[in-house]
Protein backbone atom coordinates (compact mmCIF):
# COMPACT_ATOMS: atom_id res chain seq x y z
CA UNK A 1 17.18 27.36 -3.02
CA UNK A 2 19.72 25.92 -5.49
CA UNK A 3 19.36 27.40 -9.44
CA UNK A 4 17.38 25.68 -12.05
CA UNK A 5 19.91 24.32 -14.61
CA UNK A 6 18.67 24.15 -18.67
CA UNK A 7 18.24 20.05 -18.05
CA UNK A 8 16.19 20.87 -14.64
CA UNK A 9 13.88 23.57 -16.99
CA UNK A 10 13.71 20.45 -19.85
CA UNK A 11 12.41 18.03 -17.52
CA UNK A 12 10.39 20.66 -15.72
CA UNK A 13 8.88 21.35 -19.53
CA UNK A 14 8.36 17.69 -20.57
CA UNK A 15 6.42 16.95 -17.35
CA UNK A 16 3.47 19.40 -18.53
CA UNK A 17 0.50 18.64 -19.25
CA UNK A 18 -0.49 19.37 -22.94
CA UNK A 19 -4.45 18.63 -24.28
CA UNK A 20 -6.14 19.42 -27.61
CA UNK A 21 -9.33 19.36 -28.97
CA UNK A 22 -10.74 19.98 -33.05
CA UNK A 23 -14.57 19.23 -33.24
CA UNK A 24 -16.43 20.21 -36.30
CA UNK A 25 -20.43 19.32 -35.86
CA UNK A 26 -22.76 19.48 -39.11
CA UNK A 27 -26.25 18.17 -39.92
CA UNK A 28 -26.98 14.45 -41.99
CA UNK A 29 -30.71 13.11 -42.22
CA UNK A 30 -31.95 15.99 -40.12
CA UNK A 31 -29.77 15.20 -37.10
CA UNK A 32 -26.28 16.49 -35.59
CA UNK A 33 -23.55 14.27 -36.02
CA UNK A 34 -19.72 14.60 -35.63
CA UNK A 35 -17.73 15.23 -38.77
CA UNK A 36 -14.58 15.81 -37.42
CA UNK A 37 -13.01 14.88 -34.00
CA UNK A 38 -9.08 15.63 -32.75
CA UNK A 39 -7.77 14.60 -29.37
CA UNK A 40 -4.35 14.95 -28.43
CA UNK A 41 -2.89 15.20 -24.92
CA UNK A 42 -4.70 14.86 -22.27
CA UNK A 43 -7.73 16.24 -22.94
CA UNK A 44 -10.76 13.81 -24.28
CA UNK A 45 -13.97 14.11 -25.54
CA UNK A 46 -17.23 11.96 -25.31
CA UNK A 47 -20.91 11.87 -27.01
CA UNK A 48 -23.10 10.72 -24.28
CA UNK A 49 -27.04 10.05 -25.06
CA UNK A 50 -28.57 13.13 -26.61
CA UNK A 51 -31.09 14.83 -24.66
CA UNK A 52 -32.98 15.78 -28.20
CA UNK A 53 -33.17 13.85 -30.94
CA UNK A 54 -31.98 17.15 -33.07
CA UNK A 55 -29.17 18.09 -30.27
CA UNK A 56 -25.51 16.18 -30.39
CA UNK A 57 -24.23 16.32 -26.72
CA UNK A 58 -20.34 16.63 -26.01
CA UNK A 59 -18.39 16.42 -23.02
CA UNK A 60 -14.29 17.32 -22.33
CA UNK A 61 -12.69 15.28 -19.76
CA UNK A 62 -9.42 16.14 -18.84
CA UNK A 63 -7.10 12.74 -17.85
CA UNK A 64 -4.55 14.76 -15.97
CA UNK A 65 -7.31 15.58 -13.12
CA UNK A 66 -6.05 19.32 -12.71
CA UNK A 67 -3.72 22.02 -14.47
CA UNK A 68 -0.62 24.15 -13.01
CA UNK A 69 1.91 26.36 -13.71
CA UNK A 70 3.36 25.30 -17.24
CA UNK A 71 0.21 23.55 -18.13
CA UNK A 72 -1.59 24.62 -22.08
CA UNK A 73 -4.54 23.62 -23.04
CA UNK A 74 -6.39 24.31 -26.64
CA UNK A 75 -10.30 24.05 -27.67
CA UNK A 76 -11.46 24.55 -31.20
CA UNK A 77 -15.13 23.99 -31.51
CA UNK A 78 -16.98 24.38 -34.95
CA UNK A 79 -20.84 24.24 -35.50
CA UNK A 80 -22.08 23.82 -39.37
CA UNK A 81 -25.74 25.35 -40.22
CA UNK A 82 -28.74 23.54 -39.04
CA UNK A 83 -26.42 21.69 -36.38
CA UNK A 84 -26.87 22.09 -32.67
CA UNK A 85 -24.09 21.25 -30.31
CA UNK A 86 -24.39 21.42 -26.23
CA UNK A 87 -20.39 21.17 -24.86
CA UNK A 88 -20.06 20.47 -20.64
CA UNK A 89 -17.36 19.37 -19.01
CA UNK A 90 -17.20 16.16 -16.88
CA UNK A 91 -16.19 18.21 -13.65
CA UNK A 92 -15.17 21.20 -12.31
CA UNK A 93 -11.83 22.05 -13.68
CA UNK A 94 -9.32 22.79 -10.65
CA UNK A 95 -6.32 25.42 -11.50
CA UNK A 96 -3.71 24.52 -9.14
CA UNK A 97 -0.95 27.22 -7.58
CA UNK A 98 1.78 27.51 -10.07
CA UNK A 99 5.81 27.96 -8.93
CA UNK A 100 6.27 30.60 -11.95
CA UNK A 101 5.40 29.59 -15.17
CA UNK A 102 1.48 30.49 -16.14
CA UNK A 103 -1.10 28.07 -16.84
CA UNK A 104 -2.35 28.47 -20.75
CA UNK A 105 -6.27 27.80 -22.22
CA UNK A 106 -7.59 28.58 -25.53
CA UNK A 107 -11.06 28.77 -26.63
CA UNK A 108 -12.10 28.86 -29.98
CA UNK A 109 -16.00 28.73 -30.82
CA UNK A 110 -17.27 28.91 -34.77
CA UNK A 111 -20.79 28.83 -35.40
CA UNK A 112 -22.20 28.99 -39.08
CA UNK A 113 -25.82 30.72 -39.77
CA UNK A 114 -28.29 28.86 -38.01
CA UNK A 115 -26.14 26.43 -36.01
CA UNK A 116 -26.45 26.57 -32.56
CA UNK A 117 -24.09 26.44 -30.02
CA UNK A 118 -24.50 25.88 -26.10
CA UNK A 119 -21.46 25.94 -24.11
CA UNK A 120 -21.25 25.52 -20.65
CA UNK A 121 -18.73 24.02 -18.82
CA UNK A 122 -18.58 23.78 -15.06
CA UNK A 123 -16.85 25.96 -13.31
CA UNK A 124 -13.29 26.58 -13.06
CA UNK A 125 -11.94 26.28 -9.37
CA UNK A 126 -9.06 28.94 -8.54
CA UNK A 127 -6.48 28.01 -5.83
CA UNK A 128 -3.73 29.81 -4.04
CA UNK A 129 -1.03 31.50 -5.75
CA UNK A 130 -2.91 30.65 -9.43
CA UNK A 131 -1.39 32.00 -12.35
CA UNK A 132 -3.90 31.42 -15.42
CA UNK A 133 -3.77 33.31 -18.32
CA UNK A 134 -7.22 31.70 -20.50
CA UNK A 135 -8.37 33.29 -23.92
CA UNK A 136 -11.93 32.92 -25.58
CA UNK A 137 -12.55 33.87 -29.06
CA UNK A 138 -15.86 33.26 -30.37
CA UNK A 139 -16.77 33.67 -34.02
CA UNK A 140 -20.05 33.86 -35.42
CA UNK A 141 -21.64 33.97 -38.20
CA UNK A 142 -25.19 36.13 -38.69
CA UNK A 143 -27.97 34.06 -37.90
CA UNK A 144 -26.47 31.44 -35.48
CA UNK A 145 -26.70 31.36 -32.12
CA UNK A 146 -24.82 31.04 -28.97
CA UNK A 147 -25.21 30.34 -25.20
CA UNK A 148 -22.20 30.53 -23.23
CA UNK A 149 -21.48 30.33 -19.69
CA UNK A 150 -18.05 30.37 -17.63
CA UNK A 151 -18.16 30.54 -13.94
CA UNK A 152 -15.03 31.06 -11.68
CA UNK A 153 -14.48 29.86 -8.18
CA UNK A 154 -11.77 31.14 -6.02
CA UNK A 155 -10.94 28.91 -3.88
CA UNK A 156 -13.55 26.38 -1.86
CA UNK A 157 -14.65 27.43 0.67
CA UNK A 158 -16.46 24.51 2.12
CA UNK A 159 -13.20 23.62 2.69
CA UNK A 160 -11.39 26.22 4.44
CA UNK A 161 -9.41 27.57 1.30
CA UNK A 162 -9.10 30.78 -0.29
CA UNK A 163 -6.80 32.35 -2.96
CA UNK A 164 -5.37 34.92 -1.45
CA UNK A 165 -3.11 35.80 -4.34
CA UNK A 166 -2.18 34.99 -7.52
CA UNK A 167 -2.55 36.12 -11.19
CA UNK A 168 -5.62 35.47 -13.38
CA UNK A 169 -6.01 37.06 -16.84
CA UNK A 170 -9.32 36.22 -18.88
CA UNK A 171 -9.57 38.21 -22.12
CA UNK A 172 -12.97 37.08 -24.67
CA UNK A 173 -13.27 38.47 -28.10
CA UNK A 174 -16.68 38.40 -30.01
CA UNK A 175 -16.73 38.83 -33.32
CA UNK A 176 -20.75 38.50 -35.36
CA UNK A 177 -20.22 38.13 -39.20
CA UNK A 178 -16.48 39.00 -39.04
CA UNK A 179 -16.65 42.43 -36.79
CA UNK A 180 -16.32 42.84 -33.19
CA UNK A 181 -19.18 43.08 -31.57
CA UNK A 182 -18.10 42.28 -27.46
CA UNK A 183 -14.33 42.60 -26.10
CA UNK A 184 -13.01 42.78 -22.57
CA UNK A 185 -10.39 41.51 -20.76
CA UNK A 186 -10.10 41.45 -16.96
CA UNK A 187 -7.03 41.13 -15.11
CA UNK A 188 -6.53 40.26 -11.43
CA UNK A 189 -2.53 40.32 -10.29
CA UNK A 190 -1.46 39.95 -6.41
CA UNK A 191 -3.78 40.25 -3.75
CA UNK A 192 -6.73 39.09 -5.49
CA UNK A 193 -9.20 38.45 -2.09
CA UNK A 194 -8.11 42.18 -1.17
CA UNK A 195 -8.90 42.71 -4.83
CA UNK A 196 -12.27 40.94 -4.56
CA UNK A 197 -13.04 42.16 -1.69
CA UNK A 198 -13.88 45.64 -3.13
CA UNK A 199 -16.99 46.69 -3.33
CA UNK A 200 -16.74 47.66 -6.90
CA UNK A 201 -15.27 44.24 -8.06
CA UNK A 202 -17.06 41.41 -6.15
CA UNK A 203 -18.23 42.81 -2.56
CA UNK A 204 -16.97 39.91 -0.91
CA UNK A 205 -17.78 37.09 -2.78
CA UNK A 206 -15.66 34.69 -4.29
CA UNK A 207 -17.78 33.14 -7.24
CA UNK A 208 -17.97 34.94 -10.17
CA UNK A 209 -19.87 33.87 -14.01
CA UNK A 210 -20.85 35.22 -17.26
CA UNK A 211 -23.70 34.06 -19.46
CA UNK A 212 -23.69 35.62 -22.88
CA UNK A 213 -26.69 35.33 -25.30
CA UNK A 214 -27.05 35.90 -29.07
CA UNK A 215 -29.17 37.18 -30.29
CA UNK A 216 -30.34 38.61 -26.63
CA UNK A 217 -33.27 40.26 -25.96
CA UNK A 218 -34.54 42.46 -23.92
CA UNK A 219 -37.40 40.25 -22.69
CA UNK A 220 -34.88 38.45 -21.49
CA UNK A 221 -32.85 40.85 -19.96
CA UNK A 222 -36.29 41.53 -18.33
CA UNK A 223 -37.17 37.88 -16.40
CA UNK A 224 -33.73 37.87 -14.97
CA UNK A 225 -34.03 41.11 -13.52
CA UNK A 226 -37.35 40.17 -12.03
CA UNK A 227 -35.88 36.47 -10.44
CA UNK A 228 -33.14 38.49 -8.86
CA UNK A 229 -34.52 39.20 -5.62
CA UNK A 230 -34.75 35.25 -5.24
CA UNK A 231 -30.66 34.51 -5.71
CA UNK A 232 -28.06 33.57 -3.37
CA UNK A 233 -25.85 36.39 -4.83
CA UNK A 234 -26.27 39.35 -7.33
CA UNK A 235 -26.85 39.42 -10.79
CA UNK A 236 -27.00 42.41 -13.41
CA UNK A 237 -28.29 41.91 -17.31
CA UNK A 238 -27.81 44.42 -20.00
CA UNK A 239 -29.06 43.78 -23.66
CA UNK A 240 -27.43 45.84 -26.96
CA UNK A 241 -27.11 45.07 -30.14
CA UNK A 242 -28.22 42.20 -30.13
CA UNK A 243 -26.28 40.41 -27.41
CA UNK A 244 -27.37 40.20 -23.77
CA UNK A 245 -25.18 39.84 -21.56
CA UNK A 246 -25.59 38.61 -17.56
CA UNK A 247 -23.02 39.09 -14.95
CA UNK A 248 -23.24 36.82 -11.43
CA UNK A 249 -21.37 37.51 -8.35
CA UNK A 250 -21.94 34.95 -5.62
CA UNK A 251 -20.47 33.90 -2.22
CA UNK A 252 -19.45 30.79 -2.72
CA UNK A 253 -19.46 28.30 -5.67
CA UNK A 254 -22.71 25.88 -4.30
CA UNK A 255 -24.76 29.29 -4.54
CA UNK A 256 -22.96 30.23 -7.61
CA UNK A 257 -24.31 27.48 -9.11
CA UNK A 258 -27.65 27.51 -8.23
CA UNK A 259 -28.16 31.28 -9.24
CA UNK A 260 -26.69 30.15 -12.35
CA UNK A 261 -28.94 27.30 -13.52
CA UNK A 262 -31.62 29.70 -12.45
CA UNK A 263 -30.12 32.57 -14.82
CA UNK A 264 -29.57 29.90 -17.63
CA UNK A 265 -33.18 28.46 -17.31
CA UNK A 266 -34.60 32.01 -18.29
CA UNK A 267 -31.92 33.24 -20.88
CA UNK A 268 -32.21 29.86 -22.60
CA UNK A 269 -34.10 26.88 -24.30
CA UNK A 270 -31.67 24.38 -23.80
CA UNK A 271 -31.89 23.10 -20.14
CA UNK A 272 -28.36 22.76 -18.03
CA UNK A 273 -26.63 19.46 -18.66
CA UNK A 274 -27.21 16.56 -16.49
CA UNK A 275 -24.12 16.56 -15.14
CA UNK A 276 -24.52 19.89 -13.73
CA UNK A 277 -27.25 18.27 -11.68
CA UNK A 278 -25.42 15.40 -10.05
């Protein structure tokens, strides 16, 4: 394989895709409206039909149909008091194998006292030889509120594929009035089915998600525990300080979902967005 020259790296660099997003929601005549709205790249956002007359809806499309290796994307969400915001995505984003350079996302959620926030993309599909390196930073305020879910798909199944290795990093930082209050990072480098296929990691399954309340509570915590004999997969719920926090492991993305609109009917109010549905 012949050398990449300096020009071959430029053009390899200007080909990228590149997508940014600013929203700042408040409240006007009792309702949620946009006050501020950036798009850049090729990331897009749209207001479909509320599904409350009190809730603004919001969903990211991204025109480049995919990300790779080389690939950034940013997200900077902010939610005033009083406003409610529900973010989706319009489909499953796919995170294609990369020849070297990692694929970048940002997250960055701000919610004021009593603004709520729901966000809950779908999931993010994983394929062969990935590299994806995603941060989530989340920033609230005391007395708003949050519901977050990410799922992650290795590979589809339903079509034969797998990731058999790759590189994915995802590292979330909670902070609740300005201190810390929820950090981890996990990390999954080279032979991530052998990986998954631990019994202390995944047992097998490929489908993965996190929904994270707050303010949690442990009558919550409670009605998941008592659906989980009736999932596809596994799920395990703790509540502390305030947060609860559920953890999903499924094998394969269909049941994934499906466990997790269960999960997200009990742990929240605000019902799944329709697109989840179709």
């Amino acid at each position: 394989m012949l050398a990449r020259t300096p020009a071959d790296a430029e053009v390899f660099a200007g080909n990228r895709a590149r997508g940014r997003i600013a929203l700042s929601v408040t409240t006007a005549a009792g309702e949620s409206r946009r006050q501020k709205v950036h798009e850049a790249g090729a990331l897009r956002i749209r207001f479909p039909n509320a599904t409350s007359p009190d809730t603004l809806d919001a969903v990211i499309v991204n025109t480049a149909g995919g990300m790779t290796g080389g690939d950034c994307f940013d997200i900077g969400i902010s939610v005033g008091s009083g406003a409610r915001l529900t973010v989706t995505t319009a489909a499953a984003e796919k995170i294609y194998r990369s020849l070297g350079p990692d694929t970048r996302t940002s997250v960055r959620l701000d919610v004021e006292a009593g603004g709520m926030l729901a966000w809950l993309p779908q999931e993010t599909i994983l394929f062969d030889r990935v590299r994806l390196e995603r941060s989530i930073d989340l920033n609230l305020a005391p007395g708003a509120n949050l519901v977050l879910a990410e799922a992650i798909v290795f590979g589809r199944s339903a079509m034969g594929e797998s990731v058999t290795s790759g590189y994915f990093s995802d590292r979330w930082r909670v902070r609740i009035g300005g201190k810390l209050a929820f950090a981890e990072t996990l990390r999954l480098d080279g032979a991530i089915a052998a990986q998954l296929g631990r019994r202390a990691v995944a047992a097998g399954g490929i489908a993965i998600a996190s929904v994270l309340r707050i303010p949690g509570d442990d009558a919550a915590a409670t009605a998941v525990r008592d659906m989980a004999k009736d999932l596809a997969g596994e799920v395990g719920v703790s509540t502390w300080n305030g947060l609860t926090l559920a953890r999903l492991v499924a094998p394969d993305g269909a049941s994934l979902r499906g466990d997790l609109i269960r999960v997200l009917t009990v742990l929240s109010a605000t019902p799944p967005p329709r697109l989840w549905l179709n």
